[in-house]
C-alpha atoms as a PDB file:
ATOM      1  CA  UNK A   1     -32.839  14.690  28.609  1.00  0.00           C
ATOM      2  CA  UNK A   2     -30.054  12.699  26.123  1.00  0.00           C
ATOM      3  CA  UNK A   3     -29.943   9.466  25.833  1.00  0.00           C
ATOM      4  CA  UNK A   4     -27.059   7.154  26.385  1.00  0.00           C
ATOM      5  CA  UNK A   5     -26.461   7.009  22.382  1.00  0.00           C
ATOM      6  CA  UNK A   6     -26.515  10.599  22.328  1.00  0.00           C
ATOM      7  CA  UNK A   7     -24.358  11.063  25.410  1.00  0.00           C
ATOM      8  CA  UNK A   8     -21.729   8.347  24.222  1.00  0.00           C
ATOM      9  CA  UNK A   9     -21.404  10.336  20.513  1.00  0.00           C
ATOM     10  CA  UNK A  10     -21.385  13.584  22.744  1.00  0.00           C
ATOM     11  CA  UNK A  11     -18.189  12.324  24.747  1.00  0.00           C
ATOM     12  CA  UNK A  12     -16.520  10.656  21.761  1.00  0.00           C
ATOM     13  CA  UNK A  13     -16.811  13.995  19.543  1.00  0.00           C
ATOM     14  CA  UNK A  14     -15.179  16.000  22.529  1.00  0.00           C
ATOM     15  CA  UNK A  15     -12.361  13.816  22.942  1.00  0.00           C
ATOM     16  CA  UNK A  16     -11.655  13.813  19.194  1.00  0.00           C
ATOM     17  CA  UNK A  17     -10.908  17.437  19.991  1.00  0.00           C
ATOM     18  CA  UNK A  18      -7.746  16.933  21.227  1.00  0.00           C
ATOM     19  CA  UNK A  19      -6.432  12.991  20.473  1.00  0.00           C
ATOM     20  CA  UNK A  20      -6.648  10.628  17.637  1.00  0.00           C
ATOM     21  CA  UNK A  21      -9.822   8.229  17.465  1.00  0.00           C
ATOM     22  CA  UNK A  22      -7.107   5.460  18.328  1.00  0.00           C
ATOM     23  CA  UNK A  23      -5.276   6.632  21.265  1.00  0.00           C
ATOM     24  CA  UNK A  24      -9.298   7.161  22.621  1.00  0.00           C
ATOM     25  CA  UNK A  25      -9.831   4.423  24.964  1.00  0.00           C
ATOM     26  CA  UNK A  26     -13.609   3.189  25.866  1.00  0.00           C
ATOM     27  CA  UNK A  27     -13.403   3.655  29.477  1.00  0.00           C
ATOM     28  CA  UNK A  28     -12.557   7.252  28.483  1.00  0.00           C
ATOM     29  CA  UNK A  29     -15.657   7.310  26.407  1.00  0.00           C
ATOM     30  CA  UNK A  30     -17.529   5.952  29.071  1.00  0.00           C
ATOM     31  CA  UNK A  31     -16.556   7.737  32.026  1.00  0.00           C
ATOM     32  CA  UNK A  32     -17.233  10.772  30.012  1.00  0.00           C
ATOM     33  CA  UNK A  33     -20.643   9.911  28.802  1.00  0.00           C
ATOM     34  CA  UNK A  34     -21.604   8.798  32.624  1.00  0.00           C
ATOM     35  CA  UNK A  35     -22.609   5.264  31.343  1.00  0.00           C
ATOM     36  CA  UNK A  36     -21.325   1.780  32.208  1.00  0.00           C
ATOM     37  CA  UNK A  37     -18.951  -0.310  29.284  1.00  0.00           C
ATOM     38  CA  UNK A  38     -21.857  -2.363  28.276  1.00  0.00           C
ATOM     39  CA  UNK A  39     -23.643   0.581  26.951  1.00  0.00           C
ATOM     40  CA  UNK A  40     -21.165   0.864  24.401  1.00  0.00           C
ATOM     41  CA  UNK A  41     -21.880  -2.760  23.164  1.00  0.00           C
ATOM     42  CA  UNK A  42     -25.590  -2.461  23.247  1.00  0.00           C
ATOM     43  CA  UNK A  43     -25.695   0.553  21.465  1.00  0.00           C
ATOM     44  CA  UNK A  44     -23.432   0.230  18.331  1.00  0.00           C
ATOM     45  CA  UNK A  45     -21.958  -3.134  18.629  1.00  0.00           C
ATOM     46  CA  UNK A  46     -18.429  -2.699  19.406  1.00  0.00           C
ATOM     47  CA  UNK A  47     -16.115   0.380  19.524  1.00  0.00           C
ATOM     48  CA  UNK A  48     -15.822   0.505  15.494  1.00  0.00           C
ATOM     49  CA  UNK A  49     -19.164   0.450  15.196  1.00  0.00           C
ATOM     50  CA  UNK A  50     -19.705   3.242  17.291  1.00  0.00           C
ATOM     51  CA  UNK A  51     -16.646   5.582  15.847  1.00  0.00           C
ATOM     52  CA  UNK A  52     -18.499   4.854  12.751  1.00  0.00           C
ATOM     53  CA  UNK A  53     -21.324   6.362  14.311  1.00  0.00           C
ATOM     54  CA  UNK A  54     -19.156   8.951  15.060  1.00  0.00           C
ATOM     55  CA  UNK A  55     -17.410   9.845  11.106  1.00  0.00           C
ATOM     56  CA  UNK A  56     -21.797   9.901  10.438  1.00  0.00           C
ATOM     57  CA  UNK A  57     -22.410  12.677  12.906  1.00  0.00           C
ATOM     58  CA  UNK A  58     -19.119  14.324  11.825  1.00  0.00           C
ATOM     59  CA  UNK A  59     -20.333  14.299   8.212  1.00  0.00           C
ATOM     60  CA  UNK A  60     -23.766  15.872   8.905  1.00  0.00           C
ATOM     61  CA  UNK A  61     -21.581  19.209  10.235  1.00  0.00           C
ATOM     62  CA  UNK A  62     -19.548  18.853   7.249  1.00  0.00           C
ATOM     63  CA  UNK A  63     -22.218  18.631   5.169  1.00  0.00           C
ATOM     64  CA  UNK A  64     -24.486  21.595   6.723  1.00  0.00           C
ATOM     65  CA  UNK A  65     -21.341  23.586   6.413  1.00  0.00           C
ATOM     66  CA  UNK A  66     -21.462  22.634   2.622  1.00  0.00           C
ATOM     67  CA  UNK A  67     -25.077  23.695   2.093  1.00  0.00           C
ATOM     68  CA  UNK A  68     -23.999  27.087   3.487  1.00  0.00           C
ATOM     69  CA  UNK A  69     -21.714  28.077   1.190  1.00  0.00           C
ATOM     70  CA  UNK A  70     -23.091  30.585  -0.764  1.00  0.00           C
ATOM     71  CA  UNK A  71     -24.118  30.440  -4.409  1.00  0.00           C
ATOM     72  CA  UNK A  72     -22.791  32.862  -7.153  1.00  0.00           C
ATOM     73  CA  UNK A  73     -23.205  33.673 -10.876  1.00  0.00           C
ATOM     74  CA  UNK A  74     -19.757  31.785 -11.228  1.00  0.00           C
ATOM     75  CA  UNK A  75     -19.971  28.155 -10.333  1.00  0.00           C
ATOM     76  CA  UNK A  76     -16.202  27.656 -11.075  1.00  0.00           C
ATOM     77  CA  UNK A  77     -15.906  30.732  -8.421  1.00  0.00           C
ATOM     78  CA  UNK A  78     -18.246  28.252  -6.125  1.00  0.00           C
ATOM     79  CA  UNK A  79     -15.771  25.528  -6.608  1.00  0.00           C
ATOM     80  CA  UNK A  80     -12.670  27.140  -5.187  1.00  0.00           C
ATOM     81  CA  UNK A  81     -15.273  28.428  -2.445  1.00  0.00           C
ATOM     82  CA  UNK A  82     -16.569  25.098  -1.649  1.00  0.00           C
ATOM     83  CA  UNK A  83     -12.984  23.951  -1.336  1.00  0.00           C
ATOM     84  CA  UNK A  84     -11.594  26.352   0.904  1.00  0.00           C
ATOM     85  CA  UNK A  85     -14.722  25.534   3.239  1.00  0.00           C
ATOM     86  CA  UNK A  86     -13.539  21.943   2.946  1.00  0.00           C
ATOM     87  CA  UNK A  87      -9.947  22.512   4.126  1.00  0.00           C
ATOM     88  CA  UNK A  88     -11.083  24.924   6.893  1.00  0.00           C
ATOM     89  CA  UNK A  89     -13.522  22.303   7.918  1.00  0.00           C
ATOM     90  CA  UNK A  90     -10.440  19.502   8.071  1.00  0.00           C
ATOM     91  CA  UNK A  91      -7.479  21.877   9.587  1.00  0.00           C
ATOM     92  CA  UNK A  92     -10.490  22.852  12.827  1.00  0.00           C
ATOM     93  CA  UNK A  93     -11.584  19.467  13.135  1.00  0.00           C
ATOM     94  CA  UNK A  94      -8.136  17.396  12.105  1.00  0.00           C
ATOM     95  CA  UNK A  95      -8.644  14.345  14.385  1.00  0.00           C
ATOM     96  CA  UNK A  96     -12.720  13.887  13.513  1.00  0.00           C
ATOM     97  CA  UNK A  97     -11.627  14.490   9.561  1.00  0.00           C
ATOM     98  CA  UNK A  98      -9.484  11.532   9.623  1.00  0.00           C
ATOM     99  CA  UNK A  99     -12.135   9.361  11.097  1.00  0.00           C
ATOM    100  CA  UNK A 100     -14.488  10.867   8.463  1.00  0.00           C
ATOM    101  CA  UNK A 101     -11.802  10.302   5.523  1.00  0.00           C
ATOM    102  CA  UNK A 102      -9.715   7.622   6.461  1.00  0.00           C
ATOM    103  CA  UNK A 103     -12.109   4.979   7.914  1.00  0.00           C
ATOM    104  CA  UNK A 104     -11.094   1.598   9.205  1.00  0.00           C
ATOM    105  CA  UNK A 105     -13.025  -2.127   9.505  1.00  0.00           C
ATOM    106  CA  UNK A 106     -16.023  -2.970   6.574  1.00  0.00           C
ATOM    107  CA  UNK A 107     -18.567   0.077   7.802  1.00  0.00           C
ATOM    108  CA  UNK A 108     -18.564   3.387   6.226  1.00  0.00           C
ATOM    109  CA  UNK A 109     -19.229   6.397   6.553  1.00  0.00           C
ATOM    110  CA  UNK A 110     -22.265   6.526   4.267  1.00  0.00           C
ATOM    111  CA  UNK A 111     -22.647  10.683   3.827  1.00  0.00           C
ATOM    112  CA  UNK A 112     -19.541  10.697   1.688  1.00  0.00           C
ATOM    113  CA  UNK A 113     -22.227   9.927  -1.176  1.00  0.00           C
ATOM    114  CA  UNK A 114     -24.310  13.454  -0.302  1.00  0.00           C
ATOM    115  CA  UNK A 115     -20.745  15.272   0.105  1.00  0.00           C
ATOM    116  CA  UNK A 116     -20.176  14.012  -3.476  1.00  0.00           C
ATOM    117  CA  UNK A 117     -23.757  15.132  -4.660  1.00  0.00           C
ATOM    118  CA  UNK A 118     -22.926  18.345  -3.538  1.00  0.00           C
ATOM    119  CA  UNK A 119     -20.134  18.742  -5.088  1.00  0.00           C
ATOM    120  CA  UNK A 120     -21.771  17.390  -8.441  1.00  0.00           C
ATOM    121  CA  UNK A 121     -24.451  19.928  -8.716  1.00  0.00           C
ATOM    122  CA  UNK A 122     -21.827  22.806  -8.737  1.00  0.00           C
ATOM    123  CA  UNK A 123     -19.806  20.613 -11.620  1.00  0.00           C
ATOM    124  CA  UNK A 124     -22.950  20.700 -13.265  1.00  0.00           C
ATOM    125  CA  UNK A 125     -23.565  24.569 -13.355  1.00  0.00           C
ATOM    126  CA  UNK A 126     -20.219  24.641 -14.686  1.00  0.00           C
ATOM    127  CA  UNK A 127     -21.379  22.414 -17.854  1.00  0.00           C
ATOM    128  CA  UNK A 128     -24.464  24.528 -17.777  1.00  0.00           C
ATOM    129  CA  UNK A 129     -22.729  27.429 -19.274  1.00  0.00           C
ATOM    130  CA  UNK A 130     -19.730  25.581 -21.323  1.00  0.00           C
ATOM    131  CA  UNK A 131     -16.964  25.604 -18.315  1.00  0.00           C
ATOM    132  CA  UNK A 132     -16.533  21.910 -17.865  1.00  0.00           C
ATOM    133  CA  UNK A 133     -14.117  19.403 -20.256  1.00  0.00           C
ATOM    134  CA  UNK A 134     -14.502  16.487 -18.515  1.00  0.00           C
ATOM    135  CA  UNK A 135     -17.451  14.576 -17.771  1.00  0.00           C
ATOM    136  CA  UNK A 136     -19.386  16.215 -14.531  1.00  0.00           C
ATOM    137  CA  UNK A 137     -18.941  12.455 -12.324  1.00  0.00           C
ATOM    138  CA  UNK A 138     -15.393  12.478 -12.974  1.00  0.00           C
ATOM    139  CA  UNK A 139     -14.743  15.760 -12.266  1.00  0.00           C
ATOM    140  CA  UNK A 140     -16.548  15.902  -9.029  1.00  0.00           C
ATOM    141  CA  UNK A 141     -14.511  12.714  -8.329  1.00  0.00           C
ATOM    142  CA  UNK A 142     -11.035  14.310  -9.342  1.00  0.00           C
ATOM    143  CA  UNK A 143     -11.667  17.526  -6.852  1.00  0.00           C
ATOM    144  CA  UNK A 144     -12.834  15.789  -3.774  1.00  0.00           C
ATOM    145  CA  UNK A 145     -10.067  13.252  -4.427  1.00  0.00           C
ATOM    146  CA  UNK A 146      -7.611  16.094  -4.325  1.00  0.00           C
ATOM    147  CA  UNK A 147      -9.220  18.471  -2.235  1.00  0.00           C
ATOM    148  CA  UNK A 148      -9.447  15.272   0.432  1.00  0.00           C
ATOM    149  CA  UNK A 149      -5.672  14.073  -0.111  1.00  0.00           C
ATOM    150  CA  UNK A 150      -4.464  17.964   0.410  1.00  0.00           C
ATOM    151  CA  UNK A 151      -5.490  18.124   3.713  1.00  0.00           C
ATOM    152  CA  UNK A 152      -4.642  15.143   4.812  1.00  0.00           C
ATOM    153  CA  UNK A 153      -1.103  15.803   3.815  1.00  0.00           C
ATOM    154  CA  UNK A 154      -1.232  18.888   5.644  1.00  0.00           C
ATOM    155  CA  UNK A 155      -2.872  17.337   8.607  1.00  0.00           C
ATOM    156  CA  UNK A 156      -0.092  14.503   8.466  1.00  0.00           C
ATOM    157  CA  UNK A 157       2.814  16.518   7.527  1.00  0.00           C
ATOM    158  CA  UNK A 158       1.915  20.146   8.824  1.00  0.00           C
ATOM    159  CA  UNK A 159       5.785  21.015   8.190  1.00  0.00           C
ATOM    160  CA  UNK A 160       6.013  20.069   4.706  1.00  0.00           C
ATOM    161  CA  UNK A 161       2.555  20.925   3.649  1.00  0.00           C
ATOM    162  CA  UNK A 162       0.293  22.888   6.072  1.00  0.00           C
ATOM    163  CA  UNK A 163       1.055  26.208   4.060  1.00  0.00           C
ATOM    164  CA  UNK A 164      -2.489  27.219   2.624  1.00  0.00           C
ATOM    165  CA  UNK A 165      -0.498  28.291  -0.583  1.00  0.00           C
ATOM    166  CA  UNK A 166      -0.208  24.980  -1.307  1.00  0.00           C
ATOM    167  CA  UNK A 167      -3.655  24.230  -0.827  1.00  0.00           C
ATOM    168  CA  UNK A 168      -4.627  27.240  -3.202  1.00  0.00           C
ATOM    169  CA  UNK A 169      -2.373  25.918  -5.951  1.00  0.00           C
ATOM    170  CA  UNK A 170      -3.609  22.503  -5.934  1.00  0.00           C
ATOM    171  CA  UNK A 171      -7.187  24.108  -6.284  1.00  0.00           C
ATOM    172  CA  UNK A 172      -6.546  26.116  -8.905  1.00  0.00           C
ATOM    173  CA  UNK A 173      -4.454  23.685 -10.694  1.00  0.00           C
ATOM    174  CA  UNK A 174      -7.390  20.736 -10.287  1.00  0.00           C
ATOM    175  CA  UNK A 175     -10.187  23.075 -11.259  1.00  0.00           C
ATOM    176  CA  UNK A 176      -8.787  25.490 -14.091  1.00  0.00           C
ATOM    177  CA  UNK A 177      -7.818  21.316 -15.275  1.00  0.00           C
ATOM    178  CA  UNK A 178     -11.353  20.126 -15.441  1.00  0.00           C
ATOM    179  CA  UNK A 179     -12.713  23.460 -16.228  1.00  0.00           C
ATOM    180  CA  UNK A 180     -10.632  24.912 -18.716  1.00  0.00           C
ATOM    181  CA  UNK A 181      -9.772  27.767 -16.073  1.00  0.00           C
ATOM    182  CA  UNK A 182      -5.933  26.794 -16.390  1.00  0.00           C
ATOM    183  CA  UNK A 183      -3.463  29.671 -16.000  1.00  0.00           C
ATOM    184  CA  UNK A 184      -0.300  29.560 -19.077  1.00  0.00           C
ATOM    185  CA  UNK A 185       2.259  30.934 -16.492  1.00  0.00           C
ATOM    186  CA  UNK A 186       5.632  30.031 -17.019  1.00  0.00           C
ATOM    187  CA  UNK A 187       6.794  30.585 -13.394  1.00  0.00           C
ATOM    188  CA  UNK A 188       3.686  28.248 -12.294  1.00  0.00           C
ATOM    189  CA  UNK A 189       5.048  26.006  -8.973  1.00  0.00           C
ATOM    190  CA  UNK A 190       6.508  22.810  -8.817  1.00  0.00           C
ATOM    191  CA  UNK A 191       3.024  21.957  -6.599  1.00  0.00           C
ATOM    192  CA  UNK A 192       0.451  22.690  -9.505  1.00  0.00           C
ATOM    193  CA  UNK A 193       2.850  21.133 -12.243  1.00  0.00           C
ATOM    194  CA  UNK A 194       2.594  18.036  -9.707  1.00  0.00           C
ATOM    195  CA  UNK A 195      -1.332  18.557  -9.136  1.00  0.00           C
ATOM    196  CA  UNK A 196      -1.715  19.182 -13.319  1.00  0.00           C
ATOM    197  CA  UNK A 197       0.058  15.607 -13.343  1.00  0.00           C
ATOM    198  CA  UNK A 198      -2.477  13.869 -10.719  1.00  0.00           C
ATOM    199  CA  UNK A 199      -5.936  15.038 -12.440  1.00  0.00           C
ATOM    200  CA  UNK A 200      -4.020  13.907 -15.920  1.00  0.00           C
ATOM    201  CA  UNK A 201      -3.946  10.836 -14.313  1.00  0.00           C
ATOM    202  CA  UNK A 202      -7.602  10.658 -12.558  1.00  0.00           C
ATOM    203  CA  UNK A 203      -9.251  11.905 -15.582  1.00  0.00           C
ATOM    204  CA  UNK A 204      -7.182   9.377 -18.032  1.00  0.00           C
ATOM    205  CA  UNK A 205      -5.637  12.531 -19.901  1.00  0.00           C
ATOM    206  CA  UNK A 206      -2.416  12.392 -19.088  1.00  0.00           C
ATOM    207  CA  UNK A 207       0.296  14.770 -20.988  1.00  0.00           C
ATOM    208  CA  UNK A 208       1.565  13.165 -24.493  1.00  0.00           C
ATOM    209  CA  UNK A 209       5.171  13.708 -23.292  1.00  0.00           C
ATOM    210  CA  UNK A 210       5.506  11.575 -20.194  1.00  0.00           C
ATOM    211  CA  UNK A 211       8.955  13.735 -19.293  1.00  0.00           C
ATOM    212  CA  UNK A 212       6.923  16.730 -19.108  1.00  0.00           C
ATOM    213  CA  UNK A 213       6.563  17.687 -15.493  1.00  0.00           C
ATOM    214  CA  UNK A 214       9.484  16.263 -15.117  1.00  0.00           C
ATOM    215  CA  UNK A 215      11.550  18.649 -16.731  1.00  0.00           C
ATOM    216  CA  UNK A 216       9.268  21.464 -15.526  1.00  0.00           C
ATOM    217  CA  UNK A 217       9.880  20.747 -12.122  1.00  0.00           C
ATOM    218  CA  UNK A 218      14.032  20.668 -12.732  1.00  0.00           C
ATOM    219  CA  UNK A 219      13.140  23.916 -14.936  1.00  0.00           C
ATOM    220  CA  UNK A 220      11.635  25.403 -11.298  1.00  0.00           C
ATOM    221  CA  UNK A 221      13.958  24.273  -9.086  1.00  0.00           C
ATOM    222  CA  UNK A 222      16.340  26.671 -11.837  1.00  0.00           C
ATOM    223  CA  UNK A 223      14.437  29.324 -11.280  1.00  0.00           C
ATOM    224  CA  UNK A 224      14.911  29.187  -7.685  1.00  0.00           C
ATOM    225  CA  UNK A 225      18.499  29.193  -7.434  1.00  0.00           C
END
């Protein structure tokens, strides 16, 4: 039989399903769990406590999801793989992912350090065989940073930038960046001349000629017309 935690982060993970953590009210939570208001209280302190509670649980699927992934001969292969699995994870589960990524009040999520770790060991098989030009921390950082603000800009602005081309041009931009992998294309998008930019500026190597994407961005939209 659950307990009352269990049943509480049971009924809060089902109504993430379908509304925002904020427009989730506790009586909701405890109607649906079967347990009185107090429970809430006694169990994780207040309501942020327990939606932190909530981001935790979320990150162990994320994270099991992770350790599934499978595992190649080509670790930069394995990067665009564990990406994809990321935004997959964040356009099923949009509402829980923003709890996860986005978190609110002084607690946080704490699993964000094993997602990283993760992440790490595949940057390090890629300086195991001479694919990596940055150093393996920063790197890690400079995916997840991007591979976390991509789908919350397609989770926030599904219009704009829900199309998983975008998300597939960021990714290859961000990792042929820290791996060398980069693609000399001269009709390359206006989104991975933007993405190029951002890991320039997360890894501190930034383009000598500051007008750079500018003008390759004006020399797309040409293109286009």
């Amino acid at each position: 039989m659950s307990t009352a935690r269990e049943r509480i982060l049971t009924a809060t993970a089902e109504l993430l399903a379908t509304k925002d953590a904020l427009a989730i009210s506790t009586r909701a939570i405890c109607d649906r769990a079967g347990v009185g208001m107090p429970e809430i209280y006694r169990q994780f302190g207040d309501k942020q406590g327990l939606l932190t509670a909530v981001a935790d649980t979320g990150f162990e699927r994320f994270l099991a999801n992770k350790r599934r992934n499978p595992l190649t001969d080509d670790p930069v292969a394995d990067l665009r793989t564990a990406w994809d699995s990321h935004v997959a994870f964040a356009l099923g589960n949009p509402h829980l992912y923003r709890l996860m990524f986005t978190p609110t009040g002084e607690a946080k999520p704490q699993a964000i350090k094993e997602a990283q770790a993760l992440l790490l060991a595949v940057v390090r098989r890629c300086q195991d065989i001479g694919r990596l030009r940055r150093p393996p921390e920063l790197a890690a950082q400079s995916i997840l940073s991007a591979n976390v603000g991509v789908c919350l800009m397609a989770l926030s602005f599904p219009e704009l930038f829900g199309s998983l081309d975008i998300s597939q041009s960021v990714r290859d931009a961000v990792i042929g960046k820290v791996t060398g992998d980069e693609q000399e294309d001269a009709r390359i998008g206006t989104a991975t001349v933007l993405a190029q930019a951002l890991v320039g500026t997360l890894t501190a190597t930034a383009p000598a000629d500051p007008d750079a994407v500018d003008r390759l961005a004006r020399g797309q939209a040409r293109q286009a017309r």
